[in-house]
Protein backbone atom coordinates (compact mmCIF):
# COMPACT_ATOMS: atom_id res chain seq x y z
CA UNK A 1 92.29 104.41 127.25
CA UNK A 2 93.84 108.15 128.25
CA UNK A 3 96.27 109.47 125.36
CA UNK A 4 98.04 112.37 125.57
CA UNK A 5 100.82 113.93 123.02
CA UNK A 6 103.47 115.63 125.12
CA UNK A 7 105.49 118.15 123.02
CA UNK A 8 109.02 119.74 123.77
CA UNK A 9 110.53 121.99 121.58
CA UNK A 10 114.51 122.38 122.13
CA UNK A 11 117.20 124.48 120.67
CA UNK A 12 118.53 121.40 119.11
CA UNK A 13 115.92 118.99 118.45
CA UNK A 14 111.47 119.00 118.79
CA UNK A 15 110.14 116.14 120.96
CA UNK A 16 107.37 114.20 120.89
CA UNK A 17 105.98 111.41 123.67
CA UNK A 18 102.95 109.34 122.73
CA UNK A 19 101.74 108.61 126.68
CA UNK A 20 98.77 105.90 126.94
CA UNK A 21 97.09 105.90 130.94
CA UNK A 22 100.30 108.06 131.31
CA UNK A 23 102.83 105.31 130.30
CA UNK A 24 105.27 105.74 127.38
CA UNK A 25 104.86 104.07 124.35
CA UNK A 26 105.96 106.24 121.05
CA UNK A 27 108.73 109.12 120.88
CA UNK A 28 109.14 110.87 117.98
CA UNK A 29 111.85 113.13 117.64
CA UNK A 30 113.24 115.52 115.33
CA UNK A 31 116.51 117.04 114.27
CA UNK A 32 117.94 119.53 112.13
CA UNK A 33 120.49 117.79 111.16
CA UNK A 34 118.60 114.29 110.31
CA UNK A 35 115.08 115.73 108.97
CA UNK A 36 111.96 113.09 108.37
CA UNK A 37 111.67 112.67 104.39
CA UNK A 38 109.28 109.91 103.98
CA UNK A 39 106.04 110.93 102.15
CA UNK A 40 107.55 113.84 100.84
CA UNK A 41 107.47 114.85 97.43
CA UNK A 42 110.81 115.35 95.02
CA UNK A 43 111.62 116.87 91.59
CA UNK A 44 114.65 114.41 91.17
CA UNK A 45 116.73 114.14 88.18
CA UNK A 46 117.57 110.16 86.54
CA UNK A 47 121.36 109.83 87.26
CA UNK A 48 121.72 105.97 85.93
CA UNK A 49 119.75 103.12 84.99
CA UNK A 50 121.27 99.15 85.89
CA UNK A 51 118.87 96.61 84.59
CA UNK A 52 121.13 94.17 86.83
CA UNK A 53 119.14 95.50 90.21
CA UNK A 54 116.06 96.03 87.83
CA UNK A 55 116.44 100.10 89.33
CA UNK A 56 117.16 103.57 88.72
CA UNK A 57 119.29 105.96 90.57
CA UNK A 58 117.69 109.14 91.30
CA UNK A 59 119.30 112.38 92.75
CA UNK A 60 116.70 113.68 95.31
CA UNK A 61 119.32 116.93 96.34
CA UNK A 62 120.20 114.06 99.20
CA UNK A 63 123.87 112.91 100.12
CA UNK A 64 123.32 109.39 98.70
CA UNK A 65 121.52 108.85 95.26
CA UNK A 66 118.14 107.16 96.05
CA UNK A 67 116.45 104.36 94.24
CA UNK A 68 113.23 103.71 92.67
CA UNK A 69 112.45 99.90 91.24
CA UNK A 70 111.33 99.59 87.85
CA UNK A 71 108.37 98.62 89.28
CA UNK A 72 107.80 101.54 91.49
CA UNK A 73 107.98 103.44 88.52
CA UNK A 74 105.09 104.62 87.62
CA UNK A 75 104.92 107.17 84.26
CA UNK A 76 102.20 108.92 84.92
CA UNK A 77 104.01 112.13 85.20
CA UNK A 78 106.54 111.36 82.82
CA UNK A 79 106.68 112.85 78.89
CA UNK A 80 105.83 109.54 77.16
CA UNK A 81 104.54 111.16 74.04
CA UNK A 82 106.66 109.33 71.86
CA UNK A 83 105.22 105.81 73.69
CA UNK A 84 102.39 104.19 73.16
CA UNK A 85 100.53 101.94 75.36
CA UNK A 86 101.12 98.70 74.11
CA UNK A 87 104.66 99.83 74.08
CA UNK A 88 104.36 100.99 77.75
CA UNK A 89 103.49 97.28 78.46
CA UNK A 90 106.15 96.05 77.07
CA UNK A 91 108.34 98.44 78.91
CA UNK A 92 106.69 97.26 82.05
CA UNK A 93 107.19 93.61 81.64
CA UNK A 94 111.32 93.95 80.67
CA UNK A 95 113.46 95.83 82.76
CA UNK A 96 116.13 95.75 80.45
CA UNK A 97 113.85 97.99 78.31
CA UNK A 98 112.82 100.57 80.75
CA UNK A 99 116.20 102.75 79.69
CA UNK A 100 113.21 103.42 77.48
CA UNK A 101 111.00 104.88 80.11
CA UNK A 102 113.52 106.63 82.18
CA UNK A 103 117.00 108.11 80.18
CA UNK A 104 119.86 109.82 82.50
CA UNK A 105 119.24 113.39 82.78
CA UNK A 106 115.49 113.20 82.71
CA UNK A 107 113.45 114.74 85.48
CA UNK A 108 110.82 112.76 87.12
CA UNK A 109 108.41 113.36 90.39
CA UNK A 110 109.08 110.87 93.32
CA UNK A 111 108.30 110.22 96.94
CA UNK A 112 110.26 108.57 99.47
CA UNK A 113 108.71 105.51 100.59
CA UNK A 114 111.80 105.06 102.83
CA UNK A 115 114.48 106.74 104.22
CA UNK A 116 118.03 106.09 103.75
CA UNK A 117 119.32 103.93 106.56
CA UNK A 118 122.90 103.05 107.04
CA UNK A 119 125.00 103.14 103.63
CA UNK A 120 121.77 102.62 101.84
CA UNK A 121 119.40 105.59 100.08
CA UNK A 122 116.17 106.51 100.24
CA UNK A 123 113.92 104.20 98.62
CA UNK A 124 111.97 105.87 95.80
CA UNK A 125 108.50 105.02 94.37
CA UNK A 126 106.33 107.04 91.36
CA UNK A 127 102.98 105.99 92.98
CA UNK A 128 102.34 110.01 94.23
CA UNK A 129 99.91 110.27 97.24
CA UNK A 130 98.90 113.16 99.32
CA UNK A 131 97.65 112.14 103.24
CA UNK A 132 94.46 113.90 104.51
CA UNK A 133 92.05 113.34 107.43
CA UNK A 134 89.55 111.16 105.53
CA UNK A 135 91.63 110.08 102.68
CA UNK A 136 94.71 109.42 101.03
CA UNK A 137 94.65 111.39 97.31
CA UNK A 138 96.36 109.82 94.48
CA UNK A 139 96.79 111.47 91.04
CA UNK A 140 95.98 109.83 88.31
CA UNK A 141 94.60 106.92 89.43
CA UNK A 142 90.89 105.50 89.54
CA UNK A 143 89.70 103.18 92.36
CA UNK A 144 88.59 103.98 95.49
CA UNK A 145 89.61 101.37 98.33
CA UNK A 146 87.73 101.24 102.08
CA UNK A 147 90.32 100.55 105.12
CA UNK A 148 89.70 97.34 106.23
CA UNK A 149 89.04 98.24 109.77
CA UNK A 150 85.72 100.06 108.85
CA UNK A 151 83.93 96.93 109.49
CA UNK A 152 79.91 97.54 109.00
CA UNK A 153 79.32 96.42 105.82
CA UNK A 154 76.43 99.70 105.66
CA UNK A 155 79.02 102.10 106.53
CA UNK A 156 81.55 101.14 103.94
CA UNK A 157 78.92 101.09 101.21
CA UNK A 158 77.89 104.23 102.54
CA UNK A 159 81.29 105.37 102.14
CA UNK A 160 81.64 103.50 98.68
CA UNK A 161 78.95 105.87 97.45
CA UNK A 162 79.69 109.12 98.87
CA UNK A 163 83.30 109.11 97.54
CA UNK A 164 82.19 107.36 94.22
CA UNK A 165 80.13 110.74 93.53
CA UNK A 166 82.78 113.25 94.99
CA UNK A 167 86.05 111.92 93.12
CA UNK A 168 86.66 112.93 89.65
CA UNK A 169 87.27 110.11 86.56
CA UNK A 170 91.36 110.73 87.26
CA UNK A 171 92.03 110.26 90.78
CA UNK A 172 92.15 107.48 93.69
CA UNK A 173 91.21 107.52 96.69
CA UNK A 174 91.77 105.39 99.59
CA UNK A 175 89.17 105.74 102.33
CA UNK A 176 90.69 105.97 106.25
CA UNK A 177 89.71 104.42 109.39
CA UNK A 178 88.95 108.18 110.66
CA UNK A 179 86.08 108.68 108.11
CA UNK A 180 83.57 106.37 109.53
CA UNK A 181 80.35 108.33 110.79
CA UNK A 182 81.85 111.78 109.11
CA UNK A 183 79.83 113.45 106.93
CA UNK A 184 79.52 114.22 103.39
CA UNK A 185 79.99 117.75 104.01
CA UNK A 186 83.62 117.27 105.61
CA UNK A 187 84.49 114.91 102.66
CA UNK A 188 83.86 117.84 100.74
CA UNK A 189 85.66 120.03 101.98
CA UNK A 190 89.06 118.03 102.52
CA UNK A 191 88.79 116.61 98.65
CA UNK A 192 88.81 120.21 97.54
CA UNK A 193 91.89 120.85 100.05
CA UNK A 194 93.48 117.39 98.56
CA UNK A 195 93.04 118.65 95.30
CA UNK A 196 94.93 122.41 95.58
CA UNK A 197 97.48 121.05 97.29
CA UNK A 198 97.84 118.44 94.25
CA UNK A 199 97.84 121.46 91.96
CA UNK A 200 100.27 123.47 93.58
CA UNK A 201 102.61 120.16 94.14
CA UNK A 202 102.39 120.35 90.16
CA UNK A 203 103.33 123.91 90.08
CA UNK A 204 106.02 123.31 91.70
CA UNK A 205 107.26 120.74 89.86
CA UNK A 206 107.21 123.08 86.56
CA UNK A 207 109.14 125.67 88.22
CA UNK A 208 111.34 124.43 90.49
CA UNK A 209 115.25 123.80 90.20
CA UNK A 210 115.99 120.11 89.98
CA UNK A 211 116.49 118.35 92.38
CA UNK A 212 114.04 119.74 95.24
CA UNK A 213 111.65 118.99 97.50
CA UNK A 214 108.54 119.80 95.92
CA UNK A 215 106.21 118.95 98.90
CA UNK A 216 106.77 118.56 102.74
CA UNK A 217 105.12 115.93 104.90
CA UNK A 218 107.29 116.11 107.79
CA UNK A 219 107.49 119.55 109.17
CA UNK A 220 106.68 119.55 113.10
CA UNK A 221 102.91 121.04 112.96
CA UNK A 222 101.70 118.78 110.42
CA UNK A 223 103.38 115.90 112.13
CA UNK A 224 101.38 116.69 115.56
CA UNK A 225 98.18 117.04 113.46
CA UNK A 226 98.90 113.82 111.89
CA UNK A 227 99.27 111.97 115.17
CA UNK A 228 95.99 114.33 116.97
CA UNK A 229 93.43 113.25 114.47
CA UNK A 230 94.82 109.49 113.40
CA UNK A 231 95.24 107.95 116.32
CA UNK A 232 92.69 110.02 118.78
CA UNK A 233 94.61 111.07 120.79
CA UNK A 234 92.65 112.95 124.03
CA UNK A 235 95.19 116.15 124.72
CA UNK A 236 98.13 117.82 123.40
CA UNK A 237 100.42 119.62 125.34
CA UNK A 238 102.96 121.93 123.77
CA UNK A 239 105.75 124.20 125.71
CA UNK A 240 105.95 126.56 122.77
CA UNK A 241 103.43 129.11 122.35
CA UNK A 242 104.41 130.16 118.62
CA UNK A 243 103.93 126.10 117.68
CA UNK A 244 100.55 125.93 119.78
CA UNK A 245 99.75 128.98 117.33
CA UNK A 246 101.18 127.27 114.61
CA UNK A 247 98.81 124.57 115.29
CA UNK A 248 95.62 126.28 115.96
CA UNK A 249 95.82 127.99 112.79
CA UNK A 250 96.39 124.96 110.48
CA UNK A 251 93.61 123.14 112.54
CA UNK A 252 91.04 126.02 112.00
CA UNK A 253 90.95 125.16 108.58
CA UNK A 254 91.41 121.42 108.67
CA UNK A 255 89.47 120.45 112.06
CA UNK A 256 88.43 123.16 114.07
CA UNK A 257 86.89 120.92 116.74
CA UNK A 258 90.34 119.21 117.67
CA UNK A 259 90.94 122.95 118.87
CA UNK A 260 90.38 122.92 122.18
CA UNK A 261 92.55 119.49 122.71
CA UNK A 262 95.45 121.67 122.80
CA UNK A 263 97.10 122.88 125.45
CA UNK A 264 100.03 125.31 126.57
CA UNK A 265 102.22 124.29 129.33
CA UNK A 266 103.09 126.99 132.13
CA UNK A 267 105.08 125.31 134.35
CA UNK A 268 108.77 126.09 135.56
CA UNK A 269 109.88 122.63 135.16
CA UNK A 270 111.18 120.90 131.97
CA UNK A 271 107.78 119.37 130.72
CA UNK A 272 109.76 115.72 129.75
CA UNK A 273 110.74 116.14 133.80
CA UNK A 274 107.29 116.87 134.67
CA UNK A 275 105.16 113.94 132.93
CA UNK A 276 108.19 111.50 133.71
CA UNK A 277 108.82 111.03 130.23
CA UNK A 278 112.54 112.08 130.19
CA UNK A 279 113.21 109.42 132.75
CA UNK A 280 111.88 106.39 130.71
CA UNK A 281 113.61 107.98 127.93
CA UNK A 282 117.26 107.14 130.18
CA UNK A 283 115.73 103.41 130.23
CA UNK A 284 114.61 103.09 126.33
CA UNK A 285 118.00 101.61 125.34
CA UNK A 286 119.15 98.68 128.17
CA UNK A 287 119.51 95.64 126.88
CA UNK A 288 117.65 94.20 129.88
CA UNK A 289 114.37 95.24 130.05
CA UNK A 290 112.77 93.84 133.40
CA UNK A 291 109.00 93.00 133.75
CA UNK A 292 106.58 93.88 137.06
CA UNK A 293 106.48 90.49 137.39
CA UNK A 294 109.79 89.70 137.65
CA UNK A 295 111.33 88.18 135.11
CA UNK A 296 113.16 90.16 132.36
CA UNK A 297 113.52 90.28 128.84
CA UNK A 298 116.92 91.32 126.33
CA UNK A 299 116.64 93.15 123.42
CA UNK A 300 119.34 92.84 120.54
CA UNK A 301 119.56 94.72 117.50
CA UNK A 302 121.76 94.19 114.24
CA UNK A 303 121.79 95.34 110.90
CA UNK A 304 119.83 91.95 109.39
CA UNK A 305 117.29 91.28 112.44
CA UNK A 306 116.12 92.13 116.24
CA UNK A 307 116.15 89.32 118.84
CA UNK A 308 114.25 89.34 121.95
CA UNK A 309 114.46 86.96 124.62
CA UNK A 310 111.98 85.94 127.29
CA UNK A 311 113.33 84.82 130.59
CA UNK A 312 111.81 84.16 133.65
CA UNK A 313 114.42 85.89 136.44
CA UNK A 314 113.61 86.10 139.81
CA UNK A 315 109.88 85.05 139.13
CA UNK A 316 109.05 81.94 140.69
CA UNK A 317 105.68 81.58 141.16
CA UNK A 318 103.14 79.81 143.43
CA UNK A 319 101.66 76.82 141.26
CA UNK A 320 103.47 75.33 138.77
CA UNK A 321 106.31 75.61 136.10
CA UNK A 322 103.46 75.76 133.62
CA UNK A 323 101.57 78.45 135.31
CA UNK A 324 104.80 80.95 136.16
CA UNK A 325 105.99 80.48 132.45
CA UNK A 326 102.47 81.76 131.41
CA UNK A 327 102.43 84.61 133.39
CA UNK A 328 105.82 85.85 132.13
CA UNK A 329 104.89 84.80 128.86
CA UNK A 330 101.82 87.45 129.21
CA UNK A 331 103.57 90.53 130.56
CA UNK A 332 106.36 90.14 128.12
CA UNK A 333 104.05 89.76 124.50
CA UNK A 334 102.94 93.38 126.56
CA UNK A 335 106.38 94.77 127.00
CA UNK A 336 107.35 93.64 123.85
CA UNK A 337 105.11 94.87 121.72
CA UNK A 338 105.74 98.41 123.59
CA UNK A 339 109.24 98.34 123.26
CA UNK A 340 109.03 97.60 119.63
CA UNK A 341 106.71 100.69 119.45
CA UNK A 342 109.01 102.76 121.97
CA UNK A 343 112.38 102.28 120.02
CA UNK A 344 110.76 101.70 116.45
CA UNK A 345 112.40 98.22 116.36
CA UNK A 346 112.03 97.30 112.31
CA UNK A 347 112.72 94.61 109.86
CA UNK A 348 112.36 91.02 110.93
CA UNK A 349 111.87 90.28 114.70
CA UNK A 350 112.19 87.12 116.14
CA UNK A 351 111.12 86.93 119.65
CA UNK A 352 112.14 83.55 121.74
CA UNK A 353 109.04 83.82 124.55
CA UNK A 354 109.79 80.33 127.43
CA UNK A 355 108.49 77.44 126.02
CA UNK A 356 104.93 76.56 127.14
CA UNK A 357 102.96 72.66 126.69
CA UNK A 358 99.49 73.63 126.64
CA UNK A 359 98.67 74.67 123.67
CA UNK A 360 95.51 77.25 124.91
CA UNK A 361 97.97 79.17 126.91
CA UNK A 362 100.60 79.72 123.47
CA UNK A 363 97.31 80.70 122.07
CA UNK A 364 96.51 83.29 125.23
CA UNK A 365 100.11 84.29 124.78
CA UNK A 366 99.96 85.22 121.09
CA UNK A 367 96.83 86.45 121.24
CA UNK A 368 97.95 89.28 124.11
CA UNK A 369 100.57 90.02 122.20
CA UNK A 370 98.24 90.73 118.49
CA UNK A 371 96.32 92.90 120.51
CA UNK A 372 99.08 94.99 121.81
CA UNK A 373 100.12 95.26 118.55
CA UNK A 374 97.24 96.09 117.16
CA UNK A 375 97.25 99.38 118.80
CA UNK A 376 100.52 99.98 116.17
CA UNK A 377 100.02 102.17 113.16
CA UNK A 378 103.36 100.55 111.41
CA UNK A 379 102.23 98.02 109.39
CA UNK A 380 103.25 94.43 111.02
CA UNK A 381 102.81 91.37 110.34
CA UNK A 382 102.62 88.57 113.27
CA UNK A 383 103.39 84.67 112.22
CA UNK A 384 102.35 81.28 114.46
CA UNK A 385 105.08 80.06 116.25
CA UNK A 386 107.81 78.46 113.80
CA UNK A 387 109.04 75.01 114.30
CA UNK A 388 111.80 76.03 117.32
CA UNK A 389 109.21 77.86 119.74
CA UNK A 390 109.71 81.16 118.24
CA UNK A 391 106.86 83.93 117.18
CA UNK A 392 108.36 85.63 114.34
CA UNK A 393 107.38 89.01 113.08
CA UNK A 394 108.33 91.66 110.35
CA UNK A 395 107.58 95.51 110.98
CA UNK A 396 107.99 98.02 107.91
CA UNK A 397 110.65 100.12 107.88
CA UNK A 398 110.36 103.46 106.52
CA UNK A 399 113.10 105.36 108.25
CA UNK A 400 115.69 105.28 110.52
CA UNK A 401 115.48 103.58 113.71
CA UNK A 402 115.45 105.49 117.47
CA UNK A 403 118.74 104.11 118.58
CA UNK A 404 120.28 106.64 115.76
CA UNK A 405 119.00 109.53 117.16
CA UNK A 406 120.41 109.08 120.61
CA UNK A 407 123.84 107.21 119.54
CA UNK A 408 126.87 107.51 116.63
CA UNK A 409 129.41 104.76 115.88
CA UNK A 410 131.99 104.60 118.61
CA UNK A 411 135.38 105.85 117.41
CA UNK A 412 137.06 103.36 119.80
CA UNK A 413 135.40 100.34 118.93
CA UNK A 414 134.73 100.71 115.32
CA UNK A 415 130.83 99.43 116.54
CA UNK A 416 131.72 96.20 117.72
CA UNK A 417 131.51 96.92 121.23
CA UNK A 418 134.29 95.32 121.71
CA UNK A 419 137.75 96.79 122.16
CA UNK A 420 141.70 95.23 121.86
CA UNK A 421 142.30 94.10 125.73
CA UNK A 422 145.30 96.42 127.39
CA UNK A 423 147.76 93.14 127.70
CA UNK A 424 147.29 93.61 123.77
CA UNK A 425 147.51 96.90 122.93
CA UNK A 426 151.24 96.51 124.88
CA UNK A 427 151.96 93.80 122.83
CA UNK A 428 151.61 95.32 119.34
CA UNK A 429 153.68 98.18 121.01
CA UNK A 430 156.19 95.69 121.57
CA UNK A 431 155.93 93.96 118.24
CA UNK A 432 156.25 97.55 117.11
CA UNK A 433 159.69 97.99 119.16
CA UNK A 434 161.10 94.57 117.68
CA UNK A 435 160.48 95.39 113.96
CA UNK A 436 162.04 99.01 114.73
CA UNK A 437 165.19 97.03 116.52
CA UNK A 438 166.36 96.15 112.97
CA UNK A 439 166.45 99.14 111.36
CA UNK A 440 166.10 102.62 114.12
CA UNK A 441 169.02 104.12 115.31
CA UNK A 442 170.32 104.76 118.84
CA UNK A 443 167.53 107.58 119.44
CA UNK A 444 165.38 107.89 122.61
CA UNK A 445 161.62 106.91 121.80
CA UNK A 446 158.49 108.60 123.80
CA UNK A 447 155.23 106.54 123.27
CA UNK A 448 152.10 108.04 123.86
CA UNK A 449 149.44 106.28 125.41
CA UNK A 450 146.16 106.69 126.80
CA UNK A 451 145.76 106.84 130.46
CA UNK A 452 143.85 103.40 130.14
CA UNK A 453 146.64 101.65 129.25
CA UNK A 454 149.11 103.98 131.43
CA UNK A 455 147.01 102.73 134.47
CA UNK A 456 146.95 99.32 133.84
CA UNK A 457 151.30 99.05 133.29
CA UNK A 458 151.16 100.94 136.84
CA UNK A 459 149.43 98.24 138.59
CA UNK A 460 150.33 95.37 136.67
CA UNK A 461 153.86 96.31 136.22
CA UNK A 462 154.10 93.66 133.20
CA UNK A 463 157.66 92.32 132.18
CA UNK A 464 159.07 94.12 129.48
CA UNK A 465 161.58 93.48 127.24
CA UNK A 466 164.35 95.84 127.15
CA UNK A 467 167.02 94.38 124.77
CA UNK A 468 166.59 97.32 122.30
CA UNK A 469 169.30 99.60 120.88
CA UNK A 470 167.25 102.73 121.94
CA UNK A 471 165.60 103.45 125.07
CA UNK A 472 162.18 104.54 125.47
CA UNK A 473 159.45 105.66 127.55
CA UNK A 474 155.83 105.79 127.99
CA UNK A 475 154.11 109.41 127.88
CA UNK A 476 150.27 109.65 129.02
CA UNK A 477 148.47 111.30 126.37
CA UNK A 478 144.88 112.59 127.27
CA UNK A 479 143.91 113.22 123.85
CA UNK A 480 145.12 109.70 122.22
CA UNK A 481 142.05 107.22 121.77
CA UNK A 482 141.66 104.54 123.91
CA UNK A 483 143.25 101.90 122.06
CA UNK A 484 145.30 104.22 120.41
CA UNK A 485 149.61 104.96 120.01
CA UNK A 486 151.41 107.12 119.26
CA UNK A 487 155.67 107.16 118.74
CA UNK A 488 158.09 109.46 118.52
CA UNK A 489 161.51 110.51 118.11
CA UNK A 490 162.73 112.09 120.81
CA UNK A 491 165.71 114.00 118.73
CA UNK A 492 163.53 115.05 115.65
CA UNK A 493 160.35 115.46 117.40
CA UNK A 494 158.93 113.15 114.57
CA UNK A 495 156.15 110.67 114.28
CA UNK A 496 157.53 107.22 113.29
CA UNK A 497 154.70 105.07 114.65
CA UNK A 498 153.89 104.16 110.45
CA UNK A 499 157.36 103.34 109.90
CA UNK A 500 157.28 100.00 112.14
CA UNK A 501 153.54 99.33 111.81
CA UNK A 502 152.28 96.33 110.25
């Protein structure tokens, strides 16, 4: 399988297409104004303690406090002189005690193990860990752990015993997928890396005002190096020759054969435009996502859960029910699992694929659709079908979703996507007009309105009720909201519209 990393860097955001045989499947994008924070590193300051949520509240220099669970806290760089260990334990097994282990004002070190999404902060934990090629580096710890998907049991206790020489009595070390068939030498040489970087972090931590970002996982160049050497990827092609630099010189150090998989692109034309990314990027967000072979499936997000529906449209087949159920079945656990990838669906998923009666072919089904998540590196989790037909699924989420970097709350609509019918907007003016009857004066009124609702009394020409002891009439406002009016007094030029308004 072909994978390329496409990169675009823009005057307001950096770009980032994950292509596989030239088809879309990840886009990463970032923002000045809503920067990546997960796996980096903060001096944060204890704001409160409530034993009720069994948490702290942490400033992080963020807009919202974050939180770390008592038992994400870890207090290995905390100053516990005055604690003992048996104490500690005790600590650790009541959270009404760990006001103990963590007093307002008191600085701790913290990574963000999630961003904050919605009216929620970042979720905090103590557990410190530092990403390399090879191997994940965690202070003041003292196990070593194999990924799971190294499978020859020679390699991993080849592994086992390299890193059980190289790592020192005070640190852990979790072994990637990446380091199978590398060689001592290169483990080296990145735990020495690991372990300045870990020193400096620590540094920084000393001197630094509080609260600050101590350590940065997220800037652009490390992010494309992440993505290069974790998930082999074949090319990268950047449009920015200072961040192909930027690149190149990080990678001398770190992996100078990944070098020459980077690329510059010349061309004239915008290079989304040119590797037809920017056009699936127009498609990402329709509810109705159709398959090639012709049926369709809708995609529904809220706050609690995604739903995806499997249905088989204008797909008919040539055999039987059974058989054209199958086949859409199949090329929707594909689409699926690439949409969930493309638009970084998270949380619980419940997907409703057609029902099928042979049980092989809800076997073929879910297995297609394990594999095409397999190629995911968000951890997921994939469950049998439950008791109504459905395959249920959970995804971790770590930060915000795609659909927030492309849309805001609509101002009209409050995020319902819904808004008041026109027939109703004209009858809370009128309501308006029949409360004001008691009480305003002879005055002329002038109602602003948008020119939705200005069109629709044009053509409709709705009865209205003129019994009033003032007359009135209806101004088109441009710059009034959609559902939105305005009233005035015609004599004082004043706005009454919260005089009348329920």
């Amino acid at each position: 399988m072909k994978s390329e990393l496409v990169v675009n860097i823009g005057p307001f955001a950096n770009r980032m297409a994950l292509l596989e045989n030239n088809k879309l499947v990840e886009l990463f994008i970032h923002r000045e104004d809503q920067n990546e924070i997960v796996g980096n590193i903060y001096k944060g300051i204890v704001k409160d303690n409530v034993p009720g949520m069994g948490a702290s509240f942490i400033d992080i220099g963020l807009e919202r406090t974050a939180l770390l669970h008592f038992r994400d806290a870890v207090p290995d760089f905390m100053d516990l002189e005055e604690i003992d260990d048996s104490n500690l334990r005790e600590i650790k097994n009541d959270i009404y005690k760990m006001g103990e282990l963590l007093e307002s004002g008191q600085e701790v070190m913290v990574e963000v193990e999630k961003a904050p999404i919605a009216k929620k902060g970042a979720r905090l934990t103590g557990e410190i860990s530092i990403p390399g090629r090879f191997m994940v580096y965690m202070p003041n710890k003292n196990y070593i752990a194999i990924s799971r998907k190294i499978s020859s049991s020679k390699e991993r206790r080849r592994l086992k015993h390299i890193f059980s020489n190289l790592k020192e009595k005070n640190v852990g070390l979790i072994v990637r997928t990446f380091a199978e068939y590398h060689t001592e030498q290169e483990f080296k040489k990145e735990y020495r890396n690991l372990k300045k970087t870990w020193l400096e972090i620590q540094e920084q931590f000393k001197n630094s005002p509080n609260p600050t970002c101590i350590y940065n996982d997220n800037d652009l160049t490390t992010t494309i190096i992440r993505d290069l050497i974790h998930k082999n990827i074949d090319k990268v092609i950047v449009d920015s020759k200072k961040v192909r630099a930027r690149i190149i010189k990080r990678l001398k150090t770190i992996a100078p054969d990944f070098i020459k998989k980077i690329r510059l692109y010349h061309e004239d034309a915008n290079i989304f435009d040119a590797y037809g990314v920017e056009k699936e990027i127009s498609k990402i967000f329709r509810t109705r996502i159709y398959l090639d072979s012709g049926g369709f499936i809708v995609i529904q997000q809220t706050e609690a859960l995604v739903s995806i529906d499997v249905n088989t449209g204008s797909f008919v087949g040539n055999k039987s029910l059974e058989h054209t159920v199958t086949i859409t079945n199949i090329d929707a656990a594909k689409e699926i699992a690439r949409q969930i990838r493309l638009q970084d669906l998270t949380g619980m998923i419940f997907i409703d694929f057609i029902d099928m009666y042979k049980p092989g072919n809800r076997l073929k089904m879910l297995k297609t659709f394990r594999e095409e998540m397999s190629k995911d590196y968000c951890p997921n989790k994939i469950f049998s079908s439950s008791p109504l037909n459905m395959v249920e699924m959970t995804r971790k989420r770590a930060k915000t979703n795609m659909l927030s970097n492309f849309y805001e709350p609509c101002p009209s609509c409050q995020s319902t996507g819904r808004v008041l019918s026109r027939i109703s907007i004209l009858d809370n003016i009128f309501r308006w007009m029949d409360r004001a009857s008691k009480y305003h004066s002879t005055d002329e009124l002038e109602i602003h309105i948008h020119p939705w609702i200005y069109e629709y009394i044009l053509e409709k020409k709705p009865t209205i009720k003129t019994e009033y002891p003032f007359t009135w009439k209806f101004i088109l406002d441009g710059e009034m909201g959609i559902t939105e009016y305005r009233i005035f007094s015609s004599k004082s030029k004043r706005d009454i519209t919260d005089l009348y308004r329920v």
